[in-house]
Structures are given as structure tokens and as C-alpha cells.
N, C-alpha and C. Protein backbone atom coordinates (compact mmCIF):
# COMPACT_ATOMS: atom_id res chain seq x y z
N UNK A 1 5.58 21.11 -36.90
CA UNK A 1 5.22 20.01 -36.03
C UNK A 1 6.31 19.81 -34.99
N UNK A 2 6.07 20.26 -34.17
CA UNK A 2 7.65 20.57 -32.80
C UNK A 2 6.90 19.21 -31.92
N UNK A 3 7.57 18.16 -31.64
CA UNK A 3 7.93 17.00 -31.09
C UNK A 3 8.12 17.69 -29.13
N UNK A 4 6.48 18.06 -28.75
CA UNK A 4 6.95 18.52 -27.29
C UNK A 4 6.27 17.41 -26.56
N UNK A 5 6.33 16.01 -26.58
CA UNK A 5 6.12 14.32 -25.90
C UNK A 5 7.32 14.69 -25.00
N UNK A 6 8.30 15.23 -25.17
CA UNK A 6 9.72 14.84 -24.32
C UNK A 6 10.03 16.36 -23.29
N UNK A 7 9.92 16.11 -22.56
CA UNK A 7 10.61 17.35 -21.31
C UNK A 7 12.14 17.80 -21.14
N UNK A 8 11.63 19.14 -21.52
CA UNK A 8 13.04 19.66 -21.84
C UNK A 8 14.54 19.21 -21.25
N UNK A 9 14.17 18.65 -19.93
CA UNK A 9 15.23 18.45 -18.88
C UNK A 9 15.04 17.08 -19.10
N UNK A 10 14.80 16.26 -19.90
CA UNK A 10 15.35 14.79 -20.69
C UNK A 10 16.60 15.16 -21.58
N UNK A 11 16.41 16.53 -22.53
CA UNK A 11 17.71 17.09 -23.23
C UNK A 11 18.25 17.42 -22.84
N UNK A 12 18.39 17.85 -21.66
CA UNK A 12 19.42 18.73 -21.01
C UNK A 12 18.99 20.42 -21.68
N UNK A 13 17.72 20.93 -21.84
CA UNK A 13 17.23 22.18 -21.99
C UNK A 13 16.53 23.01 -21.48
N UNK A 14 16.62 22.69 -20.35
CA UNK A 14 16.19 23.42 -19.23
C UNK A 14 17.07 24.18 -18.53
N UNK A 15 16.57 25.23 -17.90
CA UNK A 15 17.42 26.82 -17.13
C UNK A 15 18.26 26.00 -15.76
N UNK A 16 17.50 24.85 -15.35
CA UNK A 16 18.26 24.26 -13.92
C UNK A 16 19.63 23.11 -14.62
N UNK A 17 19.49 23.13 -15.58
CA UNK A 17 20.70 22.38 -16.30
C UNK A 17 21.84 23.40 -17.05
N UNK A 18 21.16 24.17 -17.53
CA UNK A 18 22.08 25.30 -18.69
C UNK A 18 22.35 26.32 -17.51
N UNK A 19 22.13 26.52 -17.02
CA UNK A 19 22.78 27.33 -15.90
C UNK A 19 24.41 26.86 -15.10
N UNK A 20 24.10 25.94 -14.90
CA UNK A 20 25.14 25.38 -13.98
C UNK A 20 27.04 25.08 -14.87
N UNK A 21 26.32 24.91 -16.17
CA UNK A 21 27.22 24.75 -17.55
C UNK A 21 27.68 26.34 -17.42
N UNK A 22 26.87 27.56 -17.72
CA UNK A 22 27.37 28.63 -18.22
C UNK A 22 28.02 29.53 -16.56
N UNK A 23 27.99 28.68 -15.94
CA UNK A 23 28.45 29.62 -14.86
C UNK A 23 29.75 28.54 -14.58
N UNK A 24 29.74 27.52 -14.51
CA UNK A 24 31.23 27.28 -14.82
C UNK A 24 32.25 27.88 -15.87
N UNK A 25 31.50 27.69 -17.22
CA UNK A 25 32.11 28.78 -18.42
C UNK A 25 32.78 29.71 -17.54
N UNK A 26 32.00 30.59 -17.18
CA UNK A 26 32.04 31.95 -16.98
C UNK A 26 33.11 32.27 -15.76
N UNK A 27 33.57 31.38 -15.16
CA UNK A 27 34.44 30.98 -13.88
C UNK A 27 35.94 31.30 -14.15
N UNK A 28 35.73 30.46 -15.76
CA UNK A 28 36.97 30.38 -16.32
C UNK A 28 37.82 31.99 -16.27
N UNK A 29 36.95 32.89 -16.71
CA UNK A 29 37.47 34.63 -16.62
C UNK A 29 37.77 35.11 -15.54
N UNK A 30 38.17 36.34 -16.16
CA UNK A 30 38.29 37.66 -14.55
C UNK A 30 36.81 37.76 -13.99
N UNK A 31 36.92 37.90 -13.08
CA UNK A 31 35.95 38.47 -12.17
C UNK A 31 35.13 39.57 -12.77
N UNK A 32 35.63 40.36 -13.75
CA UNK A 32 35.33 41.89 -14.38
C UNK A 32 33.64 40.86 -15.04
N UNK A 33 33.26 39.49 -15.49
CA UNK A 33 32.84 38.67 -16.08
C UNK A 33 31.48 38.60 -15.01
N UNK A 34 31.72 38.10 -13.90
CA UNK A 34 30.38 38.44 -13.33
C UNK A 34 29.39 39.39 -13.78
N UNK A 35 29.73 40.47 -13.34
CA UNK A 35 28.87 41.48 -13.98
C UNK A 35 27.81 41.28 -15.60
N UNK A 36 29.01 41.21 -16.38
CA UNK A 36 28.19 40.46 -17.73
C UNK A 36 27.28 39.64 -17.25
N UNK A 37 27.23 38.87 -16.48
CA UNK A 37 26.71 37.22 -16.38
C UNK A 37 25.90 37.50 -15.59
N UNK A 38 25.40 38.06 -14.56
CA UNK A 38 24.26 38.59 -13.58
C UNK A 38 23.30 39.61 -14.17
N UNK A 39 24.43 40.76 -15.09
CA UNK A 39 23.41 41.97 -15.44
C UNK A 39 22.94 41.11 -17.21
N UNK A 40 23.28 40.64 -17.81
CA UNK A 40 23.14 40.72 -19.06
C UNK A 40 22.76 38.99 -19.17
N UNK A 41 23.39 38.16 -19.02
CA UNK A 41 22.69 36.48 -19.06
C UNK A 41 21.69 35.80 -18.77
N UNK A 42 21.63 36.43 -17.02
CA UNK A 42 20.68 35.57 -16.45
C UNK A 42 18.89 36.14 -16.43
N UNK A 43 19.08 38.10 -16.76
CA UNK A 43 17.58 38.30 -17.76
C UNK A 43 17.57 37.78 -18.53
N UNK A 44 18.59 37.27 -19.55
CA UNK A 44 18.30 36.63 -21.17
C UNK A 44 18.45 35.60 -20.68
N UNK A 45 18.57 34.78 -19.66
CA UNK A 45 17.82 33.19 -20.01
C UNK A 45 16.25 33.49 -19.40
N UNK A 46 16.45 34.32 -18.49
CA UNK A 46 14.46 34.16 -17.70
C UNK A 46 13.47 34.23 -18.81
N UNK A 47 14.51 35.50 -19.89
CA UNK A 47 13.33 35.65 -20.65
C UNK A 47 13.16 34.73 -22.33
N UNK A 48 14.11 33.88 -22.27
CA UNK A 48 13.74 33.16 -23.11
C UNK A 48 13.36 31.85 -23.19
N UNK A 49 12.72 31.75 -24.67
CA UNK A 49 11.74 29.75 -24.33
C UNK A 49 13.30 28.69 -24.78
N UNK A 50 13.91 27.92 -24.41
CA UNK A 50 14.49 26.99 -24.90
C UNK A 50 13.80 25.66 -25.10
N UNK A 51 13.99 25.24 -26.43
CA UNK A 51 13.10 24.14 -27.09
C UNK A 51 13.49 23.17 -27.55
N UNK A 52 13.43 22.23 -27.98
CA UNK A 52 14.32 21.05 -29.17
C UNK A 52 13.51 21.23 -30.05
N UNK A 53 13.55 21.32 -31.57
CA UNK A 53 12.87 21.36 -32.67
C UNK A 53 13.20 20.11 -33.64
N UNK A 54 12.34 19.63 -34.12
CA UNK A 54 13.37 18.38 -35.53
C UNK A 54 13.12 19.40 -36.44
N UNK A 55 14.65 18.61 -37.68
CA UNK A 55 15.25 19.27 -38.67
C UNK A 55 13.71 19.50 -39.42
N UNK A 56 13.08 19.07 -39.70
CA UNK A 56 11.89 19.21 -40.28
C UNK A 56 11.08 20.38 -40.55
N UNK A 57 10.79 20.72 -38.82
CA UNK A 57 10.59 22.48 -39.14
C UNK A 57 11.17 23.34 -38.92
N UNK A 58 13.03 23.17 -39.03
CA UNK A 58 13.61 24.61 -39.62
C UNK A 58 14.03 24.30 -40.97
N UNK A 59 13.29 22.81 -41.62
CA UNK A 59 13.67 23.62 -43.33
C UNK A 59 12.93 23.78 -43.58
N UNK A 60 11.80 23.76 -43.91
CA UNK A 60 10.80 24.66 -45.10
C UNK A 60 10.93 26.18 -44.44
N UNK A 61 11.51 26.61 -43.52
CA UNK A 61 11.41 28.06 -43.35
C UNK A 61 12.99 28.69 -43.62
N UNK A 62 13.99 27.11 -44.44
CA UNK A 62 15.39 28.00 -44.83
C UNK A 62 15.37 28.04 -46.44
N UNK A 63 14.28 27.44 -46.86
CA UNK A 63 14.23 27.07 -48.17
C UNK A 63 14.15 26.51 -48.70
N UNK A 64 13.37 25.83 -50.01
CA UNK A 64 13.18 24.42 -51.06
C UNK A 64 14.85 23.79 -50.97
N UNK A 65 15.91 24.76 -51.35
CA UNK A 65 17.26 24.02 -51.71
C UNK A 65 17.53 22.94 -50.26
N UNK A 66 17.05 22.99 -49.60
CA UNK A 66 17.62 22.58 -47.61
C UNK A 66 16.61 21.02 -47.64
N UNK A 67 15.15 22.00 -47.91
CA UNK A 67 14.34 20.50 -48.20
C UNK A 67 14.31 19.43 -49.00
N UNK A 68 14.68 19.79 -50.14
CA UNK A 68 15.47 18.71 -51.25
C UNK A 68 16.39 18.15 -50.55
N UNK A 69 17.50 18.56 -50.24
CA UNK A 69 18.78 18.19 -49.77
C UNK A 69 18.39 16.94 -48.52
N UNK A 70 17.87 17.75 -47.93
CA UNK A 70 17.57 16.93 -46.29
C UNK A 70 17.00 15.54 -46.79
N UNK A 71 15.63 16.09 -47.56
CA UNK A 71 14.75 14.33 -48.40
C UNK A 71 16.13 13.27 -48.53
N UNK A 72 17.01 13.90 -49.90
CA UNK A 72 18.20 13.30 -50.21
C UNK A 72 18.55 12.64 -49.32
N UNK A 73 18.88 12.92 -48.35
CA UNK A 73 19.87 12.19 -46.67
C UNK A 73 19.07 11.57 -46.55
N UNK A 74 17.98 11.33 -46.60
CA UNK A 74 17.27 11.02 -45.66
C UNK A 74 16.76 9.76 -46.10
N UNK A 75 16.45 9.36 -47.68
CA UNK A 75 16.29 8.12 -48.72
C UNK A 75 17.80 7.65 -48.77
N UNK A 76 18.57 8.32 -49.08
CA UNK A 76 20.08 7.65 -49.14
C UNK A 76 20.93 7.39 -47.99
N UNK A 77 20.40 7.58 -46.67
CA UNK A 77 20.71 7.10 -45.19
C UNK A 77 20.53 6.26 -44.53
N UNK A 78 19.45 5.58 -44.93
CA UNK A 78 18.37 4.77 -44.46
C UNK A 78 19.19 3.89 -43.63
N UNK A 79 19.20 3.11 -42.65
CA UNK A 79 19.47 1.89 -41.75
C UNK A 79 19.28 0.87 -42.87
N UNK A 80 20.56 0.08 -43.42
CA UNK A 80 20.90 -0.94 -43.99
C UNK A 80 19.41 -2.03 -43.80
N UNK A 81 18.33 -2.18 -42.59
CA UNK A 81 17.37 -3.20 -42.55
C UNK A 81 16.56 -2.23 -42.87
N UNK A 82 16.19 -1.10 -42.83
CA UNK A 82 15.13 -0.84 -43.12
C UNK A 82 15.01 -0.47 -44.96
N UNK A 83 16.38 0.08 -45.98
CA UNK A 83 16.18 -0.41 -46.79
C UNK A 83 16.27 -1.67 -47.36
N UNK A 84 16.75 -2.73 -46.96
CA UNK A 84 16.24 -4.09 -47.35
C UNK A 84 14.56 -4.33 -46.96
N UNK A 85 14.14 -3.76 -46.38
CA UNK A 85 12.65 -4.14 -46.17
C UNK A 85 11.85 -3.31 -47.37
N UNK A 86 12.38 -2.37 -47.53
CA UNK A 86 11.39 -1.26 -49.01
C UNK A 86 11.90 -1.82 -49.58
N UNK A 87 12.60 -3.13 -50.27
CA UNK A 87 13.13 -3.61 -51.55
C UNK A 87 12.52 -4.64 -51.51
N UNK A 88 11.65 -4.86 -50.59
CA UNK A 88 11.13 -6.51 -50.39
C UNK A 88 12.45 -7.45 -50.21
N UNK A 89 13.48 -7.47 -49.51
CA UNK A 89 14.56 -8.39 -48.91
C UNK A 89 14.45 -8.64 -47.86
């Protein structure tokens, strides 16, 4: 169940945002670094999807031990009002 209500470039996950980040990165080096970053980066961002996912659906695909765990956090985390409200308080 991937949560796509929100536009990537609300996260900051979009190619006109992550671009501007990795080419400053990339500033930081020698010049020898361009090359990497023109021949090898900027096909691998055209060609890939960047997404936001909730924790939700990457655990049942890391394993029962992750989904237990996560439940755990997730009953024993709760916002101080919202478990006073499941206790009837």
C-alpha cells in the first residue's frame, strides 16, 4: 500500500531537487569526477523511479522477525494522548 496522495517534490524526491544536491557533492572532487557524474549518474537517475514508501511495505517483504518488531514500536510508542484514550482516560 505505497502512500502516492503526496508529490514527490513535497519530499524533496524528485530529479529537479536531487540533482542540484549531488552536483554540489560532486564539486567537492577533482575534476577527473565529472566524467563519473555525466557518463555514469545522470543515465542512472533518468532511468530510475524515486519514491517514498511507509515502513509497512518494506516489512513483510524483510520478514515476520521486522513485522513483529515494528507492531512492538508501534503499541509501545504510542503518543502519551492517544494511549490514554485506548485505556478509556
Amino acid at each position: 500500500m505505497t502512500n502516492t496522495s503526496t508529490p514527490n517534490h513535497f519530499w524533496g524526491l524528485d530529479e529537479a531537487t536531487i540533482l542540484p544536491h549531488c552536483e554540489n557533492r560532486i564539486n567537492v572532487y577533482d575534476e577527473g569526477e565529472d566524467k563519473w557524474f555525466n557518463g555514469r549518474f545522470l543515465p542512472t537517475l533518468e532511468l530510475m523511479t524515486i519514491d517514498a514508501l511507509p515502513w509497512e511495505d518494506l516489512l513483510a517483504p524483510a520478514g515476520p522477525a521486522y513485522l513483529a518488531f515494528y507492531q512492538h514500536c508501534v503499541q509501545f510508542n504510542q503518543p502519551h494522548s492517544v494511549a490514554l484514550a485506548k485505556n478509556g482516560l
